[in-house]
N, C-alpha and C. Protein backbone atom coordinates (compact mmCIF):
# COMPACT_ATOMS: atom_id res chain seq x y z
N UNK A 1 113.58 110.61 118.44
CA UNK A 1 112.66 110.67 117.30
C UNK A 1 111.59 111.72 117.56
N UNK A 2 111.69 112.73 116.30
CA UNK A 2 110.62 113.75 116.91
C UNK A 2 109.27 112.81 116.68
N UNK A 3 108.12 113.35 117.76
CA UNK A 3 106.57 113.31 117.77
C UNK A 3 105.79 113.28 116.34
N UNK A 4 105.59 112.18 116.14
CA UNK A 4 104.23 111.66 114.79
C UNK A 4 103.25 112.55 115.09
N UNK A 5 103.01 113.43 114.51
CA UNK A 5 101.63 114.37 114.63
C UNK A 5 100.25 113.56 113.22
N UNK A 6 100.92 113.40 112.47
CA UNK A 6 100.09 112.95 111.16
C UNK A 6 100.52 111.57 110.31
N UNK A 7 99.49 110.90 110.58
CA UNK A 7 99.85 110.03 109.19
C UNK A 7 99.03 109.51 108.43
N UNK A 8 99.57 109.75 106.91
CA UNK A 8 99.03 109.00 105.76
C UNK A 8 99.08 107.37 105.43
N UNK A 9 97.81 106.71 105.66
CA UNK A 9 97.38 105.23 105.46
C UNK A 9 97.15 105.15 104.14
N UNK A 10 98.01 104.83 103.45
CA UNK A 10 97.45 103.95 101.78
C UNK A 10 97.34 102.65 101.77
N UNK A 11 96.09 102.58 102.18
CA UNK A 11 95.42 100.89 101.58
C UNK A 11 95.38 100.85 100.65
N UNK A 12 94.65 99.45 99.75
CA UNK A 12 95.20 98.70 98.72
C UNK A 12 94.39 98.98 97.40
N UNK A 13 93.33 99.95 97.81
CA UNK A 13 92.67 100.20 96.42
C UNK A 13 93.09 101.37 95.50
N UNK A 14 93.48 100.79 94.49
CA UNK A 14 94.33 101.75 93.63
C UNK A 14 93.27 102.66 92.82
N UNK A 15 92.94 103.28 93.44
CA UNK A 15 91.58 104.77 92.71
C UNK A 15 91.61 106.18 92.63
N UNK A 16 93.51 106.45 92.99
CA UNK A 16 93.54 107.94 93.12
C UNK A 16 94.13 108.36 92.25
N UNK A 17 94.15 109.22 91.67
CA UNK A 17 95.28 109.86 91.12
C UNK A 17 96.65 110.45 91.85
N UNK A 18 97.96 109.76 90.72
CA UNK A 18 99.11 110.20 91.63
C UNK A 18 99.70 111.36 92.39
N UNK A 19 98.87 112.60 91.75
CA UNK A 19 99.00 114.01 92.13
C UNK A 19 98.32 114.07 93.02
N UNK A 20 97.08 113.16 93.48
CA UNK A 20 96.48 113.17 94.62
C UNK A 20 97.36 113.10 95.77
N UNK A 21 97.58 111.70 95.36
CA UNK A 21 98.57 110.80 96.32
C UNK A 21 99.81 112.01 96.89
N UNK A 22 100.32 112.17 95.98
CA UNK A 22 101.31 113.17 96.41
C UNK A 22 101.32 114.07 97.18
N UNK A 23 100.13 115.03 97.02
CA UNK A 23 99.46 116.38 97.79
C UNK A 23 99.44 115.91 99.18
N UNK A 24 98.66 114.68 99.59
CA UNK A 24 98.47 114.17 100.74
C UNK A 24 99.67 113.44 101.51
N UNK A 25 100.75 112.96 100.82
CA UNK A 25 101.90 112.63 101.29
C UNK A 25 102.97 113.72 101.96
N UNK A 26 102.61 114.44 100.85
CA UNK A 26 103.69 116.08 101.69
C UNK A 26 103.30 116.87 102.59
N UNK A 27 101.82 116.32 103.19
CA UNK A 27 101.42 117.18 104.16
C UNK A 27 101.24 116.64 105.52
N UNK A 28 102.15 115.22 105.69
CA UNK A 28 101.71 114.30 106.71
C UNK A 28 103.40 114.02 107.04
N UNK A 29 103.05 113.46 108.31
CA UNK A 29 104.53 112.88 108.92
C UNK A 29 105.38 111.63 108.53
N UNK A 30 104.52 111.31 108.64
CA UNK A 30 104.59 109.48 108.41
C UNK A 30 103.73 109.16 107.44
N UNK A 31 104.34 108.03 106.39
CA UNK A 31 103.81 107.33 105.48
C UNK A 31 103.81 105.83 105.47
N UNK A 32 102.49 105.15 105.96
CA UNK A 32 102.09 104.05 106.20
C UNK A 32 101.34 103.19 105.26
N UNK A 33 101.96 102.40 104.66
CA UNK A 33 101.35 101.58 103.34
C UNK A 33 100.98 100.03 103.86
N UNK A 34 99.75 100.24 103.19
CA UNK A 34 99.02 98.42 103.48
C UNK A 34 99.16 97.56 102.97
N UNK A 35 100.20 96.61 103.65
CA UNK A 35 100.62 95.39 102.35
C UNK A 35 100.55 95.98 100.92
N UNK A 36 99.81 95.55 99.66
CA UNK A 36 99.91 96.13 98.41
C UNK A 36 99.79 97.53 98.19
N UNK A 37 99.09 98.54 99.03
CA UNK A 37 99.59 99.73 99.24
C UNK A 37 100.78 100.68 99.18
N UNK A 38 101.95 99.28 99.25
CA UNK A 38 103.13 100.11 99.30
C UNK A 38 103.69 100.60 97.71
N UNK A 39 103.05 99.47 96.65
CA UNK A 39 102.65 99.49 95.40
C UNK A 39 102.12 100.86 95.04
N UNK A 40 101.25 100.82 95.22
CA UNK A 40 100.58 101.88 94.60
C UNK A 40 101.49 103.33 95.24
N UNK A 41 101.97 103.23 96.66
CA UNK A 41 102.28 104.26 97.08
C UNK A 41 104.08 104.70 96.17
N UNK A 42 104.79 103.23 96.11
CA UNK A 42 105.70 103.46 94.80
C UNK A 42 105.66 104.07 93.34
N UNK A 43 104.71 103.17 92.94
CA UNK A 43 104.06 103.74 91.41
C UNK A 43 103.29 105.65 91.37
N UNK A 44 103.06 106.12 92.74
CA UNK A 44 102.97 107.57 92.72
C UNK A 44 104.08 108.76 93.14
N UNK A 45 105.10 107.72 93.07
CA UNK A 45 106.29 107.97 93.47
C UNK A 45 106.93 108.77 95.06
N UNK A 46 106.33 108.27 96.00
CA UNK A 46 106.28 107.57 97.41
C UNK A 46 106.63 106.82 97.74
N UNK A 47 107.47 106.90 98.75
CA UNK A 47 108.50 105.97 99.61
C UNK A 47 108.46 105.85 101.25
N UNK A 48 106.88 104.96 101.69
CA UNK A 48 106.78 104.75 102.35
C UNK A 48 107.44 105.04 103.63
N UNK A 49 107.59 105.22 104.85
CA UNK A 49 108.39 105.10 106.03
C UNK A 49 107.92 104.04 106.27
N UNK A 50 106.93 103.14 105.81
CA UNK A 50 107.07 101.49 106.65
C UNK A 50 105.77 100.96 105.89
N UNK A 51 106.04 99.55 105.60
CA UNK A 51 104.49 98.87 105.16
C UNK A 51 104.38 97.66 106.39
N UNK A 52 102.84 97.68 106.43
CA UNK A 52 102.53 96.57 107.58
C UNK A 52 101.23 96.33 106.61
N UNK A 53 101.23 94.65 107.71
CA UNK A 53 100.84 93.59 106.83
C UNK A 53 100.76 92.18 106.72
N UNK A 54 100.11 91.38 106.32
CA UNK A 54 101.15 89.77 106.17
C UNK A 54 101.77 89.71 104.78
N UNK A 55 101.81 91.16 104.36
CA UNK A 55 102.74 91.07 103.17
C UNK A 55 102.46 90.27 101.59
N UNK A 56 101.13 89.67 102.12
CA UNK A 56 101.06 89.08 100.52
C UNK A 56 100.77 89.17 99.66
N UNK A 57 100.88 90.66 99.67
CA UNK A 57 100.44 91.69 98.51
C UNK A 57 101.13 92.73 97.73
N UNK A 58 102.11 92.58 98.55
CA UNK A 58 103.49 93.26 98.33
C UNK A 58 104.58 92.68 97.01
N UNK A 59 104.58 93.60 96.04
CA UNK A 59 105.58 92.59 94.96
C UNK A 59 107.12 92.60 95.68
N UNK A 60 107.93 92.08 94.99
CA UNK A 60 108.87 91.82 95.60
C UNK A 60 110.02 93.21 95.05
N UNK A 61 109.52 93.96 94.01
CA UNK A 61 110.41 94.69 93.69
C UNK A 61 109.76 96.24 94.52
N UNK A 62 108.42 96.36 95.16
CA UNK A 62 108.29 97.33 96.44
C UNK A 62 108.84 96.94 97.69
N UNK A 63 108.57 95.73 97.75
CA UNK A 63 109.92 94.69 98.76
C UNK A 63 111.17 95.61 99.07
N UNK A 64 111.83 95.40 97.96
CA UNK A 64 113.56 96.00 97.52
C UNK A 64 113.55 97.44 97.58
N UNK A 65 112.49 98.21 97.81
CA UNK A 65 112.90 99.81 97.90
C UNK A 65 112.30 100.34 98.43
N UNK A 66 111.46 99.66 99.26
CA UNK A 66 111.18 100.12 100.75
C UNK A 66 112.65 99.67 102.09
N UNK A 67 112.88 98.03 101.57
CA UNK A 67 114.16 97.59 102.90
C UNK A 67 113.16 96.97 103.83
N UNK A 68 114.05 95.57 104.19
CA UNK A 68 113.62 95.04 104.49
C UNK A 68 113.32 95.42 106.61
N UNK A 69 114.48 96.54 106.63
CA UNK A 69 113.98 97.24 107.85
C UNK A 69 112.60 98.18 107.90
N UNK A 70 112.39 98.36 106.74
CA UNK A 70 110.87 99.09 107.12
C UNK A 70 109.79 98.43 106.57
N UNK A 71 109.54 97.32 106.90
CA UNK A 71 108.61 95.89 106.18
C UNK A 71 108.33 95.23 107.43
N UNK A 72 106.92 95.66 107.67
CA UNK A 72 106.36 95.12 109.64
C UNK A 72 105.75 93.82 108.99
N UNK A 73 106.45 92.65 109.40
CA UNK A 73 104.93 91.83 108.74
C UNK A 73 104.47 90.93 109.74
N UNK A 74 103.07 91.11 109.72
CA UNK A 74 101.96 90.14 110.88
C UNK A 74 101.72 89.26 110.34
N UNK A 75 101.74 87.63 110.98
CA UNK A 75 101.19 87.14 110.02
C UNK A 75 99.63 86.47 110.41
N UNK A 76 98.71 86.80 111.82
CA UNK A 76 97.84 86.74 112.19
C UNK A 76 96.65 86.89 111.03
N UNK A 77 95.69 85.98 110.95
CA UNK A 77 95.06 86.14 109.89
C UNK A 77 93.44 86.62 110.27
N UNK A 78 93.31 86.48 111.32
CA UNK A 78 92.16 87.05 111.80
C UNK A 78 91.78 88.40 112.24
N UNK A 79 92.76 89.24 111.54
CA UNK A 79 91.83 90.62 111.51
C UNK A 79 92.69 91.15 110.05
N UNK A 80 92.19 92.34 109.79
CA UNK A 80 92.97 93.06 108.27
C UNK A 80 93.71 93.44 108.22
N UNK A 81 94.07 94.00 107.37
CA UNK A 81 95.86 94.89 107.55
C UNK A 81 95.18 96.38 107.75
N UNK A 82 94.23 96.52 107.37
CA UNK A 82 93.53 98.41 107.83
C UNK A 82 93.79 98.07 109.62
N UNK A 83 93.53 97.11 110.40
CA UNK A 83 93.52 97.15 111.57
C UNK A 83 94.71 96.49 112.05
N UNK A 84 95.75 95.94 111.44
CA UNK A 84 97.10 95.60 112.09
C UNK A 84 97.91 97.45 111.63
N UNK A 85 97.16 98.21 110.42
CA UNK A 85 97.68 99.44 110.34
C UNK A 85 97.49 100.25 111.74
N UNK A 86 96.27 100.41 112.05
CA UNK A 86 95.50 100.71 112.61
C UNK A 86 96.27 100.33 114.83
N UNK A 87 97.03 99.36 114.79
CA UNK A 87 97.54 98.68 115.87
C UNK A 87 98.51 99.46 115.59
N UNK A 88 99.35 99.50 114.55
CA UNK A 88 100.41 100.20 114.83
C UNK A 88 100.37 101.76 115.00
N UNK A 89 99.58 102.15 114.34
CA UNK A 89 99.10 103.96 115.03
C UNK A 89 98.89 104.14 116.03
N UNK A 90 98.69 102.94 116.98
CA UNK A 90 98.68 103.24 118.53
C UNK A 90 99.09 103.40 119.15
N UNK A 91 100.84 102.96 118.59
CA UNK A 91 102.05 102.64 119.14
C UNK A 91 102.95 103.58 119.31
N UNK A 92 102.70 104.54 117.67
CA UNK A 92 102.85 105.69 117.60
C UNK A 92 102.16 107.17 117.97
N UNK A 93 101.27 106.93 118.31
CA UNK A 93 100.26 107.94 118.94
C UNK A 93 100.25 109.57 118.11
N UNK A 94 99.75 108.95 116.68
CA UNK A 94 99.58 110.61 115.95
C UNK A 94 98.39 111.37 116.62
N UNK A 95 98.66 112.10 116.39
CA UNK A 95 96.94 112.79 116.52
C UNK A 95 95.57 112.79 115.26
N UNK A 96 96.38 112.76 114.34
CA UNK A 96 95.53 112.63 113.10
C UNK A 96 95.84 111.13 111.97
N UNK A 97 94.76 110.85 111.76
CA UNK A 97 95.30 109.51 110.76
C UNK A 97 94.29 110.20 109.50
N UNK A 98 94.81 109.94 108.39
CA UNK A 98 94.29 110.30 106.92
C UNK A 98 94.43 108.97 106.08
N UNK A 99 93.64 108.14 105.84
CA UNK A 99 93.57 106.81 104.35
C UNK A 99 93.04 107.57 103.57
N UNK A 100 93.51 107.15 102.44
CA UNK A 100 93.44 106.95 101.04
C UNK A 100 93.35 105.21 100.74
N UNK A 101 92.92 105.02 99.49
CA UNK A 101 93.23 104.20 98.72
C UNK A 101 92.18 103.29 99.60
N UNK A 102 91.18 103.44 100.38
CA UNK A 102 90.91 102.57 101.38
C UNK A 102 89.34 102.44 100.66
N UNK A 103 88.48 103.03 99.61
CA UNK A 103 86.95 103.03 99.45
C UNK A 103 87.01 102.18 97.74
N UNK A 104 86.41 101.47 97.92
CA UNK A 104 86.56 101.39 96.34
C UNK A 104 86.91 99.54 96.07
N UNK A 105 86.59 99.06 94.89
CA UNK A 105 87.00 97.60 94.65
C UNK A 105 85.87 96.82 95.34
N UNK A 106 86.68 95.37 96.23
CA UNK A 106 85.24 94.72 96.88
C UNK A 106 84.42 95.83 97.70
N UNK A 107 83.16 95.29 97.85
CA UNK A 107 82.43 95.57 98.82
C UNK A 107 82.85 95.55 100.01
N UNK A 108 82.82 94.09 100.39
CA UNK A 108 83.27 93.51 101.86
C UNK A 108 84.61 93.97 102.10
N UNK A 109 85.56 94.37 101.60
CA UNK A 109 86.47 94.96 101.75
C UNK A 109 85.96 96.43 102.38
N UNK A 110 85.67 97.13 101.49
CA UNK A 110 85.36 98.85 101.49
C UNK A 110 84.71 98.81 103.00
N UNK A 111 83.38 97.82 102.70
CA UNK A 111 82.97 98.05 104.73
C UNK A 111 83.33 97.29 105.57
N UNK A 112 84.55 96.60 105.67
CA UNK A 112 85.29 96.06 106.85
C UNK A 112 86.45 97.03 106.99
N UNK A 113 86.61 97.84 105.88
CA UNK A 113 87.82 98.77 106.29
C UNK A 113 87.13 100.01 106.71
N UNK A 114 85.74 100.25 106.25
CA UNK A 114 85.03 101.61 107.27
C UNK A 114 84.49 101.08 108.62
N UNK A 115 84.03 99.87 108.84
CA UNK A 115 83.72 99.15 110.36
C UNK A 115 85.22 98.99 111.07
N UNK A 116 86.33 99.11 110.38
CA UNK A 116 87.65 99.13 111.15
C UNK A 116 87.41 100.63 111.96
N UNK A 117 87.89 101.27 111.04
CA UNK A 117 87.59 102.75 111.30
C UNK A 117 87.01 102.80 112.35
N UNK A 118 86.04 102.99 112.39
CA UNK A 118 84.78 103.31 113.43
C UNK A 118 85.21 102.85 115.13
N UNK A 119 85.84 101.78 114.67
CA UNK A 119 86.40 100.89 115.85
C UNK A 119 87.27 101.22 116.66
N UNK A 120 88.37 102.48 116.07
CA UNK A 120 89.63 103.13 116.17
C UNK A 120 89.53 104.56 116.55
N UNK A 121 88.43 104.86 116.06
CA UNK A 121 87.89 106.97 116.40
C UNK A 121 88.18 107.42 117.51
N UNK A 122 88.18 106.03 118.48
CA UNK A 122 88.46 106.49 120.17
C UNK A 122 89.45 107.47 120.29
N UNK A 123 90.92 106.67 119.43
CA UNK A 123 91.65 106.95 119.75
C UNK A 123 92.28 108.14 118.96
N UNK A 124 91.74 108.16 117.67
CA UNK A 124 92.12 109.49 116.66
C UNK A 124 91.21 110.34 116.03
N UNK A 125 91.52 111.20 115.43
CA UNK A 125 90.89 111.96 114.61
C UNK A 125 91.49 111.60 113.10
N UNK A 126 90.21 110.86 112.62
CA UNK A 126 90.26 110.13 111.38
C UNK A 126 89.37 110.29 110.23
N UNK A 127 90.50 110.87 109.12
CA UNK A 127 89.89 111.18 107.77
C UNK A 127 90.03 110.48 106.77
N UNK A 128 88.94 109.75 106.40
CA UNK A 128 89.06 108.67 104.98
C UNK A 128 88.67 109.79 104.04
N UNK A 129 89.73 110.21 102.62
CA UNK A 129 89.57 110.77 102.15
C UNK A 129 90.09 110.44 100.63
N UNK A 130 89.37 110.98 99.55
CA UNK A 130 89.00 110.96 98.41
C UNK A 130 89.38 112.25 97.38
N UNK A 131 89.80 112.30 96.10
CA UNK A 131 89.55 113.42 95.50
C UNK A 131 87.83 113.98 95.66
N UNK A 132 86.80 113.39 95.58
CA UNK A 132 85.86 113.91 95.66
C UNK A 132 84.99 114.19 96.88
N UNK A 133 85.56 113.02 97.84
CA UNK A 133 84.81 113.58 99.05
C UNK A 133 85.39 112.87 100.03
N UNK A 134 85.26 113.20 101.41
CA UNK A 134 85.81 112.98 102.59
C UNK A 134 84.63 112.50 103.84
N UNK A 135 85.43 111.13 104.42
CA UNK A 135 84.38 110.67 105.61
C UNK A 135 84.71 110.31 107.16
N UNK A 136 84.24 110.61 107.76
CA UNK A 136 85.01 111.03 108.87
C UNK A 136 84.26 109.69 109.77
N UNK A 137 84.87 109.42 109.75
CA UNK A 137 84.11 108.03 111.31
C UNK A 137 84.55 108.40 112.75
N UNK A 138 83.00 108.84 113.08
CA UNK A 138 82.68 109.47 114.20
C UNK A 138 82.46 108.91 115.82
N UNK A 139 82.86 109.04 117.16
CA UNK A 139 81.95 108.17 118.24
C UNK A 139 82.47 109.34 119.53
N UNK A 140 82.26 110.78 118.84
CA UNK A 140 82.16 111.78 119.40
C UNK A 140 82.02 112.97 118.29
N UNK A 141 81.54 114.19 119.16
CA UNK A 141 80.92 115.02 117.86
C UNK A 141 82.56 115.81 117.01
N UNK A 142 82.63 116.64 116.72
CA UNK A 142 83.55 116.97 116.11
C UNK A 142 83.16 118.61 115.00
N UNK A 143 83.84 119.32 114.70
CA UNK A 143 83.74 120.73 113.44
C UNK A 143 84.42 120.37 112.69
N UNK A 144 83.68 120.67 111.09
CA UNK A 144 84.72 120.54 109.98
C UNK A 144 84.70 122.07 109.20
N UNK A 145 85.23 122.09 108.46
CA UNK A 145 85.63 123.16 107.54
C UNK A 145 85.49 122.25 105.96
N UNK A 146 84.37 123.16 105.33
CA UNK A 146 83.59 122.82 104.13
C UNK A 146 83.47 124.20 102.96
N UNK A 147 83.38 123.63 101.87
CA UNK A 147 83.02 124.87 101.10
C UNK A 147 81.24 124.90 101.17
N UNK A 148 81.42 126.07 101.67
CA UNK A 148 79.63 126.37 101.58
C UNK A 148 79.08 126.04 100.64
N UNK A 149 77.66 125.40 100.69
CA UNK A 149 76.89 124.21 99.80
C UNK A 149 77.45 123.33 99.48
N UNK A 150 78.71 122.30 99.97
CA UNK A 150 78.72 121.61 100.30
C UNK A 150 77.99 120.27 100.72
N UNK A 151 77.52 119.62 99.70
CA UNK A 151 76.25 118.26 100.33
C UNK A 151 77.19 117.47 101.59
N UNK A 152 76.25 116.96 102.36
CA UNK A 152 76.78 116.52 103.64
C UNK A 152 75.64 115.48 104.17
N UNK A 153 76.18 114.41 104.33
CA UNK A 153 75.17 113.35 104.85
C UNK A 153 75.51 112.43 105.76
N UNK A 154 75.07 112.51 107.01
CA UNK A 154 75.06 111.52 107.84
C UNK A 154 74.65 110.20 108.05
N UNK A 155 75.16 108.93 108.35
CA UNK A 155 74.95 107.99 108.12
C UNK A 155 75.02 107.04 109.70
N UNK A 156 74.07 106.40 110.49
CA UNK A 156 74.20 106.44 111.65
C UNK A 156 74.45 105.16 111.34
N UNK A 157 75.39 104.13 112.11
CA UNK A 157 76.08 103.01 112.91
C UNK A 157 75.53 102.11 113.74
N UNK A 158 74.59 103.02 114.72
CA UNK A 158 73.92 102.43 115.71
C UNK A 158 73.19 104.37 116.17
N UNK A 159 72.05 103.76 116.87
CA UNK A 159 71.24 104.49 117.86
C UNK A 159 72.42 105.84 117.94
N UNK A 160 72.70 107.33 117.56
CA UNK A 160 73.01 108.46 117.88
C UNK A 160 72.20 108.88 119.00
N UNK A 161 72.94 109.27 120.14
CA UNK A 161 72.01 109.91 121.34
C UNK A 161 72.35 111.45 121.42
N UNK A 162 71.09 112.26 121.67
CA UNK A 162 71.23 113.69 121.90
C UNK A 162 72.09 114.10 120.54
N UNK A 163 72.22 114.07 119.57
CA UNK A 163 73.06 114.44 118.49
C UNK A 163 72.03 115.94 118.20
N UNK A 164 73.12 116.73 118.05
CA UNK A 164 72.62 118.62 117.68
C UNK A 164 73.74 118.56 116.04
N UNK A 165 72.74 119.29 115.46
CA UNK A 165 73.72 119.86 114.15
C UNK A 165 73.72 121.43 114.46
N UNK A 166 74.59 121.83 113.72
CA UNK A 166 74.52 123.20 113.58
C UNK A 166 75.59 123.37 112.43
N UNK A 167 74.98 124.53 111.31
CA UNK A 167 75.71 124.75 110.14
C UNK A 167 75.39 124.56 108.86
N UNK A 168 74.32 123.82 109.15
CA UNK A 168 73.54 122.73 107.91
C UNK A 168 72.23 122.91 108.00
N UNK A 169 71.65 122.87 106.94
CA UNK A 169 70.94 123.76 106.13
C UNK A 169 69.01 122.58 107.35
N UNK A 170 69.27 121.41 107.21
CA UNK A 170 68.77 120.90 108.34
C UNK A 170 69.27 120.47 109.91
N UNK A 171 68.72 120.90 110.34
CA UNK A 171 69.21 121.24 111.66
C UNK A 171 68.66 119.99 112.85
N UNK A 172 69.06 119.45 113.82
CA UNK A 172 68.62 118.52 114.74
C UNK A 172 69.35 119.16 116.11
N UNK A 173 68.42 118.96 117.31
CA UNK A 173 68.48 119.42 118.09
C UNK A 173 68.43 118.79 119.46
N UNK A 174 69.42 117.81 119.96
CA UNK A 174 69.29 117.20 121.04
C UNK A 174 68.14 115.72 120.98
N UNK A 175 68.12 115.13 119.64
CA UNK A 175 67.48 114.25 118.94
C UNK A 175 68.34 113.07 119.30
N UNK A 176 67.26 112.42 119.08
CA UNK A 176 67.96 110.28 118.75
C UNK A 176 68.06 110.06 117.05
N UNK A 177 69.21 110.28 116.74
CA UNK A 177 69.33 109.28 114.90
C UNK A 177 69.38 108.45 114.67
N UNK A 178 68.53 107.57 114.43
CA UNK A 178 68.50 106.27 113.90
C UNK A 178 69.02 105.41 112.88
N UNK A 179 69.68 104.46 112.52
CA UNK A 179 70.33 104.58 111.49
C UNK A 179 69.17 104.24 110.07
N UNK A 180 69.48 105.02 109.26
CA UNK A 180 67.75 105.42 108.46
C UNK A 180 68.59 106.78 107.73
N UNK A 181 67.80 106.74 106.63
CA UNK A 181 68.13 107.90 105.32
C UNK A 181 67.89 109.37 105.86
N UNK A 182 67.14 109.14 107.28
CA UNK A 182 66.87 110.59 107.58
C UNK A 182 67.91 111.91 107.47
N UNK A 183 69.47 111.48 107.68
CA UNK A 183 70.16 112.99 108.00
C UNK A 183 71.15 112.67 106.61
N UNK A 184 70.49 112.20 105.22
CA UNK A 184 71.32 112.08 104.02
C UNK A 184 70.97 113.24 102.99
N UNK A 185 71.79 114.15 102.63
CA UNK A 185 72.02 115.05 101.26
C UNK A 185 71.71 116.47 101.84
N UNK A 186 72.22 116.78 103.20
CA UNK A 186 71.95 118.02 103.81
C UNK A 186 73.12 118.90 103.16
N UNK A 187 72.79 120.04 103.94
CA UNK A 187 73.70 121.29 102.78
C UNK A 187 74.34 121.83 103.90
N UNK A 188 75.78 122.44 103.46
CA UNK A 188 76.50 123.22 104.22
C UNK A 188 76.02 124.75 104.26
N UNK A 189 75.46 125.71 105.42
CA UNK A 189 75.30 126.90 105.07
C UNK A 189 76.22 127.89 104.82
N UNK A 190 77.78 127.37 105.56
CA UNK A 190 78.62 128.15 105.85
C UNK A 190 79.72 127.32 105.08
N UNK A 191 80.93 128.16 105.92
CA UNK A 191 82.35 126.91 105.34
C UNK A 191 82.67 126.37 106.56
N UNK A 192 81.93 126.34 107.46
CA UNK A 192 81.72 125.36 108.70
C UNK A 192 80.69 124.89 109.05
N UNK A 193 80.40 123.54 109.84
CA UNK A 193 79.96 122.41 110.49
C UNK A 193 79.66 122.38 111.64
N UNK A 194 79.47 122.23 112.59
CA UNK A 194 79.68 121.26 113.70
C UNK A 194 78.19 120.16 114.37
N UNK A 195 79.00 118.77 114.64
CA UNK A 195 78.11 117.56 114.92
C UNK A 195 78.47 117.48 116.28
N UNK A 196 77.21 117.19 117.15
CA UNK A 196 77.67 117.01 118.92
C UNK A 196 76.59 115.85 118.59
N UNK A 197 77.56 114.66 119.84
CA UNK A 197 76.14 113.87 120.00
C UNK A 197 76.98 112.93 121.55
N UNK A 198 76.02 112.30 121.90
CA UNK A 198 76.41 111.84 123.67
C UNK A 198 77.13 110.38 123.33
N UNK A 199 76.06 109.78 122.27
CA UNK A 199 76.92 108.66 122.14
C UNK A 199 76.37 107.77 120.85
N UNK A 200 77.13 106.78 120.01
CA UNK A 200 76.96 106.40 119.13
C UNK A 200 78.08 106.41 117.96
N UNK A 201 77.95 104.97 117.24
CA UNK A 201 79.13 105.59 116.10
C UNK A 201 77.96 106.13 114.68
N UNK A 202 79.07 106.95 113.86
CA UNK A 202 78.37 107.75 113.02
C UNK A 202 79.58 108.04 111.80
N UNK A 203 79.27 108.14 110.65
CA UNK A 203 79.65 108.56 109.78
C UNK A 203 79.76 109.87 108.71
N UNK A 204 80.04 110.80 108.89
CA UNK A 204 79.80 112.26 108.15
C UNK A 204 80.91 112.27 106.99
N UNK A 205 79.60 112.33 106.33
CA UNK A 205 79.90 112.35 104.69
C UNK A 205 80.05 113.82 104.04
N UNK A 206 81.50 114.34 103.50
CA UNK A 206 80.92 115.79 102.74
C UNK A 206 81.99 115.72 101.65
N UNK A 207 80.78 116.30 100.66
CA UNK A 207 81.69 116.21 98.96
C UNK A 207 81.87 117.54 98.75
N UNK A 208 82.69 117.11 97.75
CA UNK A 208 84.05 118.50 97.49
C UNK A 208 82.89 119.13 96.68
């Protein structure tokens, strides 16, 4: 089996458009749908390589055309399916993970599936992404590639140590970020980024 370099996570919130969906499917290795995810990832006309899950979200006719060989189901109820997804990307060892479908609907949903995230950064380079904007859950610094002016806002997790910006229109320099409105609605100067910081999780926010 060749090497998983990329994969696309469609969780269960149905908020994209299917041409979205699509764009982001043809540019990834693997296609990983979240319990009812595999739904939505059908209806954009996507055919999963595997849904995981306890499945009880799954109709029975995404059931039938996915196969019942590519249908992981957990039935542990004490953590989510973003993080039984999330278990199985480990297994596979991409380098990049990309969700969709993951912001949006409940609350408590939207931030137990970005506190998943955060939880997982160790191990990947992870883009929750949107037609309108993209968020990266951070617990090392990282460069992005932005269209200049670009709004960009940081959102701290816990205590950021030594965190430097550079690229952005406000600048920090070997600073403590607190989690606080301070590093929200900054500007891209360039069509690049870059965030360094020693330690802390963090969130970087930038709209299209």
């Amino acid at each position: 089996m060749a090497k998983i370099k990329s994969v696309l996570i469609i969780a269960g919130f149905n908020g994209e458009t299917k041409n979205f969906l699509k764009k982001e499917a043809a540019s990834h290795d693997f296609i990983l749908a979240l319990d009812g995810g595999a739904d939505i990832a059908l209806n954009a006309g996507i055919l999963p390589d595997m849904a995981v899950g306890d499945l009880d979200g799954i109709s029975d006719t995404a059931k039938a055309k996915i196969g019942k060989e590519k249908l992981f189901k957990i039935t542990r109820q004490d953590n989510t399916d973003m993080e039984k997804g999330l278990d199985f990307c480990k297994v596979i060892k991409p380098q990049k993970i990309t969700v969709v479908c993951a912001l949006g609907g409940r609350l408590d949903f939207t931030l137990g599936n970005f506190i998943s995230l955060l939880n997982y950064a160790k191990y990947f380079d992870i883009e929750v992404k949107s037609a309108d904007f993209s968020v990266y859950p951070l617990v090392k610094g990282g460069s992005f590639k932005v269209r200049k002016g670009a709004t960009v806002s940081l959102i701290a997790f816990s205590d950021i140590k030594n965190i430097t910006l550079s690229g952005l229109k406000y600048s920090l320099k070997n600073e403590t970020l607190k989690p606080s409105q301070r590093a929200v609605s900054n500007k891209a100067l360039k069509d690049k980024f870059s965030v360094a910081f020693a330690k802390g999780k963090l969130a970087v926010i930038v709209f299209k």
